[in-house]
Protein backbone atom coordinates (compact mmCIF):
# COMPACT_ATOMS: atom_id res chain seq x y z
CA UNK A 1 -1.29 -21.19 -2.60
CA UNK A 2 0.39 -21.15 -6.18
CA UNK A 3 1.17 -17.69 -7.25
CA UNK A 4 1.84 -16.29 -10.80
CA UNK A 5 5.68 -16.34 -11.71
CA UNK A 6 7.96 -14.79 -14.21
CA UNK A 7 5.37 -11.57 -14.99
CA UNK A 8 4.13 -8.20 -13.60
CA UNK A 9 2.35 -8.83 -10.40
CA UNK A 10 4.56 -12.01 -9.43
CA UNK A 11 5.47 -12.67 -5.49
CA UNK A 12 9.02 -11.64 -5.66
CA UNK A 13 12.06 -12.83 -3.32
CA UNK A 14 13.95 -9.28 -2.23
CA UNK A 15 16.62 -8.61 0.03
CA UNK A 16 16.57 -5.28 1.79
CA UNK A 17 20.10 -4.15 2.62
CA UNK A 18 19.43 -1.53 5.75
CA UNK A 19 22.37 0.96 6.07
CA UNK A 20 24.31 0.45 9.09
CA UNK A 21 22.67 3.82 10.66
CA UNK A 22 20.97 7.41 10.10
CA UNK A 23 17.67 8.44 9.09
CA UNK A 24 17.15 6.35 6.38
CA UNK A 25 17.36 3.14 8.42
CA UNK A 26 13.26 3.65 9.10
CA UNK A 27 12.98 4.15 5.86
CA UNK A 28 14.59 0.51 5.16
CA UNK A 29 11.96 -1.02 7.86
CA UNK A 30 8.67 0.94 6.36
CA UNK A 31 9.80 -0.46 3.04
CA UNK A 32 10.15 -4.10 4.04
CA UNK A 33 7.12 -4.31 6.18
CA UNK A 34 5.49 -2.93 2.88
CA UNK A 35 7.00 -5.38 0.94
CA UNK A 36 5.69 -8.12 2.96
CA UNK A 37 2.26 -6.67 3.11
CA UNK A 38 2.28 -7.06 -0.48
CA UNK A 39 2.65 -10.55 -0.16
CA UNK A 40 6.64 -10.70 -1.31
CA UNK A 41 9.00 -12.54 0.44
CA UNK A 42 11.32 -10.29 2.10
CA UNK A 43 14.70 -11.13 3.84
CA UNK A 44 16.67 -8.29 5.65
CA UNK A 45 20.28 -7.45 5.85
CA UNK A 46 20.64 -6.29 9.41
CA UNK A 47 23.52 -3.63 9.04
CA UNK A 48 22.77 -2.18 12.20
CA UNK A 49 23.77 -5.11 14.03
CA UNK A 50 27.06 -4.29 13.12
CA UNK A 51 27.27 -0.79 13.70
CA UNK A 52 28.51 -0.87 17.40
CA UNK A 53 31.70 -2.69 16.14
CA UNK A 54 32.08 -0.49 13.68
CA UNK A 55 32.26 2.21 15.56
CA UNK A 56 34.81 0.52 18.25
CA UNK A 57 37.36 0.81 15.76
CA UNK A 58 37.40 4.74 16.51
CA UNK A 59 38.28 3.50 20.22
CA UNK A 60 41.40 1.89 18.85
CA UNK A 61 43.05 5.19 18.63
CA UNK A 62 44.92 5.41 15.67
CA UNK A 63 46.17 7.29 13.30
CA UNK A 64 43.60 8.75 10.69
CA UNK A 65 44.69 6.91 7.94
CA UNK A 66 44.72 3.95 9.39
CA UNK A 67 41.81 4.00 10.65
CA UNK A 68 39.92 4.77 7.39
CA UNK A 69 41.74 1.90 6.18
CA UNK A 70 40.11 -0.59 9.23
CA UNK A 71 37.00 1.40 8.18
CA UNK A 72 37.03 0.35 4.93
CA UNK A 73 38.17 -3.15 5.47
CA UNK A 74 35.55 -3.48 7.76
CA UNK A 75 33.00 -2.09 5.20
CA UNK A 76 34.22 -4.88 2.60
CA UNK A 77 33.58 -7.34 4.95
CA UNK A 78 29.74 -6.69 5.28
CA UNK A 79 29.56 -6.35 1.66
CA UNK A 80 30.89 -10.14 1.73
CA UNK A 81 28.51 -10.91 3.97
CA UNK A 82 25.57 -9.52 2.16
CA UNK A 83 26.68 -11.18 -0.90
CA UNK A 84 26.60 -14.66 1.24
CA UNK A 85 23.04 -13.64 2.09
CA UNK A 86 22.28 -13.20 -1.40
CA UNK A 87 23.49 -16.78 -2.47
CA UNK A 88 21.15 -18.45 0.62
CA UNK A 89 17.92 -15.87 0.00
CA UNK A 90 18.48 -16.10 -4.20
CA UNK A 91 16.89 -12.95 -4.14
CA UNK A 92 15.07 -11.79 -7.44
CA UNK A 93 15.97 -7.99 -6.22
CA UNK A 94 18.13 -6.42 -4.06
CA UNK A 95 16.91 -3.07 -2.66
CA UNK A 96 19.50 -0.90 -1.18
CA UNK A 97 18.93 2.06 1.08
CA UNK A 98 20.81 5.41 0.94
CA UNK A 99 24.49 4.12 2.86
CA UNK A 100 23.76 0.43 2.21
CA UNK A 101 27.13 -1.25 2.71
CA UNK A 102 27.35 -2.58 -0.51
CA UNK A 103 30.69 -1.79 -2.53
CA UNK A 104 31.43 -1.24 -5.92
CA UNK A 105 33.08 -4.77 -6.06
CA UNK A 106 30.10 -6.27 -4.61
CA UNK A 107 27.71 -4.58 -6.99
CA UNK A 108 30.32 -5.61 -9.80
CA UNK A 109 29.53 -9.54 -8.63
CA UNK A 110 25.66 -8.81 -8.73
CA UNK A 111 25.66 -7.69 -11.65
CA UNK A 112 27.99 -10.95 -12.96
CA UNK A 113 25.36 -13.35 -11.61
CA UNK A 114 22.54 -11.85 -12.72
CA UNK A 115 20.98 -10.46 -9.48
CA UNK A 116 18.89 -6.51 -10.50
CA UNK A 117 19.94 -4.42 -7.76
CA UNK A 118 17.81 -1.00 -6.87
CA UNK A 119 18.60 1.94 -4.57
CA UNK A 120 16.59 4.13 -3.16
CA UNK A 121 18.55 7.50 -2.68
CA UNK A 122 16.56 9.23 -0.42
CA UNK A 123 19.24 12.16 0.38
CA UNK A 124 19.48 15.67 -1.07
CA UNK A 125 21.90 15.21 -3.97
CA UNK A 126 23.02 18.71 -4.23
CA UNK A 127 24.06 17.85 -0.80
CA UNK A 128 25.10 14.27 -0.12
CA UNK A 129 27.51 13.68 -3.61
CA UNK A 130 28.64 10.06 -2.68
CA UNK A 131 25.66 9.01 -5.71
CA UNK A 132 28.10 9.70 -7.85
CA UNK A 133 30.39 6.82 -7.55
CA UNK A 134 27.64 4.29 -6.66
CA UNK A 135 24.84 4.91 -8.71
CA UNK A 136 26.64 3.16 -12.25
CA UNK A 137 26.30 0.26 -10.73
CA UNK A 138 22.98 0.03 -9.56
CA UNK A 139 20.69 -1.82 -12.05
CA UNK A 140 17.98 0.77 -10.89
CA UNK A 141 17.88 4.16 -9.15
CA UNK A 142 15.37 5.43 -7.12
CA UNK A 143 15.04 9.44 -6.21
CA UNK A 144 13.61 11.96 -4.22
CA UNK A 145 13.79 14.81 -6.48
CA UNK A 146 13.11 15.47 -10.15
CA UNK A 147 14.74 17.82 -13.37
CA UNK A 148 18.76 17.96 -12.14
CA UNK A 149 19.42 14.98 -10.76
CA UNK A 150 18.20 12.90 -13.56
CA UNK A 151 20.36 14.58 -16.40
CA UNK A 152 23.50 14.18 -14.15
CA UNK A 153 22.73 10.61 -13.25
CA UNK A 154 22.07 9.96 -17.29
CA UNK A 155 25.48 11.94 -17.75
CA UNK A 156 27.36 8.88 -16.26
CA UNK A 157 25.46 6.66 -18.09
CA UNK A 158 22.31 5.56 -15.18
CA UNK A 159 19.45 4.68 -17.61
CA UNK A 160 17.04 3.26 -15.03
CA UNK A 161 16.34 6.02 -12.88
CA UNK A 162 12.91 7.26 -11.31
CA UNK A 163 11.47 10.06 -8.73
CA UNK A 164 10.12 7.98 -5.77
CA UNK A 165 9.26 10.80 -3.20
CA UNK A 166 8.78 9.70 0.29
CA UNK A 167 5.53 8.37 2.29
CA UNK A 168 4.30 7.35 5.40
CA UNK A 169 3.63 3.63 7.21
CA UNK A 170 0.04 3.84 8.18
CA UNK A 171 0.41 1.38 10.78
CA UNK A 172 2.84 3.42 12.30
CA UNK A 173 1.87 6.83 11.34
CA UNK A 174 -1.81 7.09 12.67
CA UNK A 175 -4.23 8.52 15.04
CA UNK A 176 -3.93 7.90 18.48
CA UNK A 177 -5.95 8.08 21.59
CA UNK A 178 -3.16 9.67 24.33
CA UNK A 179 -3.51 9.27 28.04
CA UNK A 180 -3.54 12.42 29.97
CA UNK A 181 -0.25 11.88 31.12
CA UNK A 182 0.53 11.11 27.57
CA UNK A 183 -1.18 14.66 26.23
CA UNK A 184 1.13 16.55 28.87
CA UNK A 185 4.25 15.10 28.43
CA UNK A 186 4.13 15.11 24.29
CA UNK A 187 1.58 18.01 23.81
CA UNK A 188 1.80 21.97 23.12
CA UNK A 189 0.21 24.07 21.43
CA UNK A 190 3.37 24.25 18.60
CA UNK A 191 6.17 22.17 18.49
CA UNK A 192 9.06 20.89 16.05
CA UNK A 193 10.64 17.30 15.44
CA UNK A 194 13.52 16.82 13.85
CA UNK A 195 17.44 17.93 13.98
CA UNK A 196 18.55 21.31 14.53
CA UNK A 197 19.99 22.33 11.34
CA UNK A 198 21.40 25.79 11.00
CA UNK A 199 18.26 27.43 9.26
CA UNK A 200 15.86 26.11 11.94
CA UNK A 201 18.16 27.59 15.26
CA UNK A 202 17.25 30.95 13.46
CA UNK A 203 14.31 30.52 12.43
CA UNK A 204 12.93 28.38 15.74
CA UNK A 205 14.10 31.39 18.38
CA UNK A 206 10.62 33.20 16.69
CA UNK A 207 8.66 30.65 18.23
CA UNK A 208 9.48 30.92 21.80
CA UNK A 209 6.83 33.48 22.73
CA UNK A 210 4.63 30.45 21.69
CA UNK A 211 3.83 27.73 24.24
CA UNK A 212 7.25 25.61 21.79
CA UNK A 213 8.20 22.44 22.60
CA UNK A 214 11.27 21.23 20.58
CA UNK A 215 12.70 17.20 19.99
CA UNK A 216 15.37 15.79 18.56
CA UNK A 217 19.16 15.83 18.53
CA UNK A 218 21.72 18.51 17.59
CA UNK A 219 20.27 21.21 19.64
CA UNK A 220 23.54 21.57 21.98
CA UNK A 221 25.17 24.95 22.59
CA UNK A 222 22.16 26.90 21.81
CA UNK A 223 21.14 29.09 24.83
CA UNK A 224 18.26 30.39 23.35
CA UNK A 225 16.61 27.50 22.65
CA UNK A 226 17.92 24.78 24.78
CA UNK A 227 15.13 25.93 27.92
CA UNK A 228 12.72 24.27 25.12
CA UNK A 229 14.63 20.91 24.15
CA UNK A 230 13.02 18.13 25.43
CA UNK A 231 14.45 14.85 26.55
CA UNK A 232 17.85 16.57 26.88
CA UNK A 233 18.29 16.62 23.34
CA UNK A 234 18.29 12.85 23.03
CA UNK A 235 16.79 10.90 19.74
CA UNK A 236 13.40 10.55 19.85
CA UNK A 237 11.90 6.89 18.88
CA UNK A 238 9.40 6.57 16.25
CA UNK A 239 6.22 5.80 18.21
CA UNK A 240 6.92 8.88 20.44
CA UNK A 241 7.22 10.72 16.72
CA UNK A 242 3.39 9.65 16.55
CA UNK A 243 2.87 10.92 19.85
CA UNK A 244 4.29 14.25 19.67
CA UNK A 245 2.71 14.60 16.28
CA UNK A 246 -1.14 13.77 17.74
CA UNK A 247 -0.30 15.82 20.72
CA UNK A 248 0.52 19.33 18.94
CA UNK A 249 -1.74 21.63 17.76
CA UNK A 250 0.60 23.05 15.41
CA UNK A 251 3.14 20.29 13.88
CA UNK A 252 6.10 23.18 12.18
CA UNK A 253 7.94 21.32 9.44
CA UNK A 254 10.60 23.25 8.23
CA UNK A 255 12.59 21.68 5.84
CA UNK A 256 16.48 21.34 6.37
CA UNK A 257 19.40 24.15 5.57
CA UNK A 258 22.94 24.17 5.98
CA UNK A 259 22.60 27.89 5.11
CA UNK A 260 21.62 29.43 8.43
CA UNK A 261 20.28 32.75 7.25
CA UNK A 262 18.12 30.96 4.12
CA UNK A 263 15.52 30.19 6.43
CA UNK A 264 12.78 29.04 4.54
CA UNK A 265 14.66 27.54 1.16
CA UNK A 266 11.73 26.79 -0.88
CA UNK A 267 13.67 23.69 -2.09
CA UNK A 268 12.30 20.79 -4.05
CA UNK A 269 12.32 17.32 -1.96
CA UNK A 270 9.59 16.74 0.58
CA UNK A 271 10.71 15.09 3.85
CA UNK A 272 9.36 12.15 5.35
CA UNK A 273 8.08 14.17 8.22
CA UNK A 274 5.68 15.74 5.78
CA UNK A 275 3.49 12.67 5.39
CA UNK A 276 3.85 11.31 8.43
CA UNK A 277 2.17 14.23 10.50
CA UNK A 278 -0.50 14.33 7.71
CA UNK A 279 -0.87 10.37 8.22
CA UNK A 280 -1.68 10.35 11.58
CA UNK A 281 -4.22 13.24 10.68
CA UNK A 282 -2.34 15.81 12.70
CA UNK A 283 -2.45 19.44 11.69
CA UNK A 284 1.43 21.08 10.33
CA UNK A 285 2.49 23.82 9.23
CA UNK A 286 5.30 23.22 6.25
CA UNK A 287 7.14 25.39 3.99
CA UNK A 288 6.61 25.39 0.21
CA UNK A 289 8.30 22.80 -2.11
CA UNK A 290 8.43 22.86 -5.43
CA UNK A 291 7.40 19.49 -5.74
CA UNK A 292 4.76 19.93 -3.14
CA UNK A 293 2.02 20.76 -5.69
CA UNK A 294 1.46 17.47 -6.84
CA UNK A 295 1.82 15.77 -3.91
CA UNK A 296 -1.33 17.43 -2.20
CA UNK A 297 -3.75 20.01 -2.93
CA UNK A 298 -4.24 23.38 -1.28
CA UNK A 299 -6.56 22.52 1.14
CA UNK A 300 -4.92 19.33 1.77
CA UNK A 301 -1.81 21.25 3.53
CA UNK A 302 -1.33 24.46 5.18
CA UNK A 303 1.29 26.02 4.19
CA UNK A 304 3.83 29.21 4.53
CA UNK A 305 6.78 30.86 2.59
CA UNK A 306 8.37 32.67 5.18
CA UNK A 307 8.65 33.49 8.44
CA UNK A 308 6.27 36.22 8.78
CA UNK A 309 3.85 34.08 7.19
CA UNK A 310 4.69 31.62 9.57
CA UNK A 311 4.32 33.32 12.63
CA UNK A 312 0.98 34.76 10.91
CA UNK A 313 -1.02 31.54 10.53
CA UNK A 314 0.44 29.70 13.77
CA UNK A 315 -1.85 32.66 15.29
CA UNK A 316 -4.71 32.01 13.07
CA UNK A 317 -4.69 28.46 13.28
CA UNK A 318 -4.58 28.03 16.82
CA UNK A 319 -7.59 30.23 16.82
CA UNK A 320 -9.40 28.05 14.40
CA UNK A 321 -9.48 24.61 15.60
CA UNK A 322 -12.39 23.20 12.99
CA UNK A 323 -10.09 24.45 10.44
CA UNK A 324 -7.23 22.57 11.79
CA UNK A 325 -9.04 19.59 11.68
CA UNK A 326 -10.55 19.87 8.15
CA UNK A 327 -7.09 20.23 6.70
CA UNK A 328 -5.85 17.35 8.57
CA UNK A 329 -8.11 15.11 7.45
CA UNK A 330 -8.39 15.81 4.03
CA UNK A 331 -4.08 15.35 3.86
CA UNK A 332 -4.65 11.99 5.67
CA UNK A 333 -7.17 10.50 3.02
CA UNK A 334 -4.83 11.74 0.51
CA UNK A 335 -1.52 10.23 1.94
CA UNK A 336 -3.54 7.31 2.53
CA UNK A 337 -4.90 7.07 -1.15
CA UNK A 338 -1.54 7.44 -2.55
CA UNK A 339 1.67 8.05 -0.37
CA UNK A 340 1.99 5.03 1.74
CA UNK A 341 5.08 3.10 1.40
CA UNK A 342 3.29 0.00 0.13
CA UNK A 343 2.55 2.40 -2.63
CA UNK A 344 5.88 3.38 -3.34
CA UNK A 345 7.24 -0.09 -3.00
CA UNK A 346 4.39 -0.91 -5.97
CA UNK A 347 5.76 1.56 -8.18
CA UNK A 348 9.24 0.89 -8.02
CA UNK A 349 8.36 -3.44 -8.61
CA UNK A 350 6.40 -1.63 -11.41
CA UNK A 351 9.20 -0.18 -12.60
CA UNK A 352 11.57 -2.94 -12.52
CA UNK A 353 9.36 -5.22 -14.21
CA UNK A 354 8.49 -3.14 -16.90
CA UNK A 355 12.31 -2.65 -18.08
CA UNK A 356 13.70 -6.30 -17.37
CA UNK A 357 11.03 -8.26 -19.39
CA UNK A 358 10.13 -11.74 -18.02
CA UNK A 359 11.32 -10.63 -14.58
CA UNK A 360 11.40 -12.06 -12.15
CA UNK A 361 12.53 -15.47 -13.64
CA UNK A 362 10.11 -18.37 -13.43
CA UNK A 363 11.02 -20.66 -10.79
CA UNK A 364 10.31 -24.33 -9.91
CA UNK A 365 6.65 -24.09 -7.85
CA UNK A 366 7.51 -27.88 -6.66
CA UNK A 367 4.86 -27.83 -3.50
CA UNK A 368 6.83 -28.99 -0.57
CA UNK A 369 5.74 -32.80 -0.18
CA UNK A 370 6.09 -33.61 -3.54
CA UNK A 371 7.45 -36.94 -3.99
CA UNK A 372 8.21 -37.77 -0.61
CA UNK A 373 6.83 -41.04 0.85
CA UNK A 374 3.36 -40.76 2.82
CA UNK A 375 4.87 -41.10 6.69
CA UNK A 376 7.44 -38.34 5.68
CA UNK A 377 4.31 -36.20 4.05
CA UNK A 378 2.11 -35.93 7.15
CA UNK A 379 5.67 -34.93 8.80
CA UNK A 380 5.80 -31.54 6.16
CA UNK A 381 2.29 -31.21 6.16
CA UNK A 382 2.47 -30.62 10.14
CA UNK A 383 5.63 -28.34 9.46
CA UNK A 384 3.52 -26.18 7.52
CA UNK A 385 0.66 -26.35 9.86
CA UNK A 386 3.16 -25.07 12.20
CA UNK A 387 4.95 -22.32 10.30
CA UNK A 388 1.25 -20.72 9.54
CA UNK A 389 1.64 -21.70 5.30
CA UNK A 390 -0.74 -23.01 3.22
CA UNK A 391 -0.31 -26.88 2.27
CA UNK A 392 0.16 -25.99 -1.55
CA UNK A 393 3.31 -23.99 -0.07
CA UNK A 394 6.24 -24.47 -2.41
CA UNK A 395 9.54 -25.88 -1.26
CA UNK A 396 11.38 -22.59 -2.19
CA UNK A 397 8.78 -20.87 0.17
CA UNK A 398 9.43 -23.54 2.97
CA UNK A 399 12.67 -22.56 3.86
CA UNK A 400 12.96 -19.59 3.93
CA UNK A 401 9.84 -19.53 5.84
CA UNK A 402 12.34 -22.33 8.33
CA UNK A 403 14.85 -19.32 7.97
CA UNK A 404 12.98 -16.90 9.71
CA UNK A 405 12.80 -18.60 12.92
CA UNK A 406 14.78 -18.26 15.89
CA UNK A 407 16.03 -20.80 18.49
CA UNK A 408 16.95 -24.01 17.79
CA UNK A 409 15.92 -25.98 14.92
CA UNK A 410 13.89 -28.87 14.94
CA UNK A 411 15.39 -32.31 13.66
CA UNK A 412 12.60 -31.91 10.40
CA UNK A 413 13.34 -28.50 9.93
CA UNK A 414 17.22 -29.12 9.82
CA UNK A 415 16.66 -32.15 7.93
CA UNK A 416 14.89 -29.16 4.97
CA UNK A 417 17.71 -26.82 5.05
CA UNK A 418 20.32 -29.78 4.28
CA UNK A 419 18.14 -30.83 1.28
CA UNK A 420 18.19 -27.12 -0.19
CA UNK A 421 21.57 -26.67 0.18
CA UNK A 422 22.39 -30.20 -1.31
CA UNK A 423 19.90 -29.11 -4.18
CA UNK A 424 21.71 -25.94 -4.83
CA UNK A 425 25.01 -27.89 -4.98
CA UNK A 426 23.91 -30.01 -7.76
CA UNK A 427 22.06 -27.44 -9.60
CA UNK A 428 25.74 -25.61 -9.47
CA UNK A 429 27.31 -28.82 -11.05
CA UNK A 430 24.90 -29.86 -13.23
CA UNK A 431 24.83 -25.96 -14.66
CA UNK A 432 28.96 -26.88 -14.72
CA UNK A 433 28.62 -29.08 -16.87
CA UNK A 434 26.26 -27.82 -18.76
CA UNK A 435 28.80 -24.76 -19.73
């Protein structure tokens, strides 16, 4: 399969740099299986893989200023290590999420060799400030908020910066079918997902003359509502999200607060939980955002400003099932029109392409058995058959399709990655001399 190079709508090479942990590391994964479903070629950075070393160096106790040193050290070293990925992949982007461990100095070197970097900051940034020192050295800027943010990040001189609100995966995020077992264990008639922030251990001790289930972490110390924590508190994965969300009659979403008696903020980001509950065409209840408007229509999503109002239509809804259901549906064809990750992923490529004209650069499409004798041939040609690609597949394409294998590697498949690296090594002298 030959596909269109050096223009809008090209198959593009990108390396996803996950963060090494915290809630944006499912954002990382939605985006790169979205990436691939485009039909890009996506490698990963695995951060996490690191993390549990990373967090033995606490164990070492010593002093704090040491330690932030072996912190940082440590940090410098994956930022090596993505930039090694980055010469093997020869990525045409690198997408970074929210604590990526990518330092200035490796950012510096991207930007020396000619590799666009993105972010996607997908924090509050009234809240989380660290932007700041990262985000003049990102080639491009995605955020989850509008007006503010985009005057302060043009203030210290980020021209390349767009909103890019969150979505939903709808292979992930979808209706289910639950067992029995599966309704009791996840199901109530309300419930709420998510950390317990100081707004929501207010607000959530209204709820308990409900039949209130609560998930997720940071509950601890609370007397009121720990009888209601399920799990003991413990993190909840994301396919038991999907559960919980099918399961519950009333989904709350209450967006976070450090500000415990703000209860309902009316802030402007919209969470991630937002569309996910709608994508799986279960019913919430979710305070007003300012940005909300344009994201879905009235009768797309229900609702509520405060907690009156909150406690008001958790009463009427549960009474109206039908109308439950109506909503629900209509704010799953809309997140699945428009607020899918694959969507988002499309509008930031968009984006890229249309300020770096000609990207991403034209590269060789030299199909993988080109010029090779007709014995060694048939041998690539069953390679491919193997690896599931097309026998136009380019050469480029062939490794890193070898690359994503595990186990050992075959004598032919070896035999490929010694040829690319050899290829790269005289493409680095010839361009040597060419200086």
């Amino acid at each position: 399969m030959h596909w269109p190079q050096g223009r809008k709508g090209a198959r593009v090479r990108i390396l996803v740099v996950l963060p090494l942990y915290g809630g944006s590391l499912p954002i990382g994964r939605y985006c790169t299986a979205a990436l691939g479903q485009l039909g890009h070629l996506v490698e990963v950075f695995e951060a996490p893989a690191f993390y549990p070393s990373y967090k033995a160096l606490q164990g070492l106790k010593v002093g704090a200023d040491r330690l932030q040193y072996l912190e940082n050290s440590y940090l410098q070293v994956l930022s090596q290590a993505v930039l090694a990925k980055v010469e093997t992949f020869e990525p045409d982007l690198v997408l970074a999420q929210a604590q990526a461990p990518l330092s200035i100095q490796a950012l510096k070197r991207l930007k020396r060799d000619g590799v666009p970097t993105a972010m996607w900051f997908v924090e509050d940034f009234r809240l989380f400030t660290y932007w700041k020192g990262f985000a003049p050295h990102y080639d491009f800027f995605a955020v989850i908020q509008r007006d503010q943010i985009f005057e302060e990040l043009q203030a210290i001189g980020v021209q390349n910066s767009l909103y890019l609100p969150l979505a939903a995966q709808p292979d992930v995020h979808q209706p289910l079918e639950l067992s029995a077992a599966e309704q009791r264990k996840f199901g109530s008639d309300v419930s709420f997902m998510g950390a317990g922030y100081p707004n929501r251990r207010v607000a959530f001790r209204e709820l308990i003359r409900h039949d209130f289930k609560l998930w997720g972490t940071e509950w601890e110390g609370d007397s009121v509502l720990e009888p209601y924590v399920q799990l003991a508190g413990a993190r909840v994965s994301s396919a038991d999200c999907v559960r919980i969300f099918n399961a519950t009659r009333v989904n709350i979403n209450l967006h976070s607060s450090i500000q415990g008696k703000e209860l309902v903020t009316g802030g402007d980001f919209i969470n991630p939980r937002t569309f996910e509950i709608a994508a799986c065409r279960a019913f919430q209840l979710v305070d007003r955002r300012g940005l909300m408007p344009e994201a879905f229509a009235a009768d797309e999503l229900a609702t509520f400003g405060s907690m009156d109002e909150l406690q008001e239509k958790i009463v009427y809804f549960l009474a109206h099932p039908d109308e439950r259901e109506a909503i629900a549906r209509r704010g799953q064809e809309r997140v699945l029109r428009e607020h899918t990750y694959a969507a988002r992923m499309q509008t930031l490529l968009d984006f890229v392409a249309a300020r770096l004209p000609g990207w991403p650069k034209p590269r060789s499409v030299v199909q993988a058995a080109d010029g090779l004798p007709p014995e060694l041939a048939g041998d690539i040609a069953a390679l491919l058959d193997r690896l599931a690609l097309p026998a136009g597949t380019s050469f480029e394409d062939l490794v890193w399709a070898i690359r994503q294998q595990h186990g050992k590697l075959g004598e032919l498949d070896a035999a490929v990655l010694f040829l690319d690296e050899w290829r790269k090594l005289y493409d680095k002298r010839q361009g040597g001399q060419g200086a």
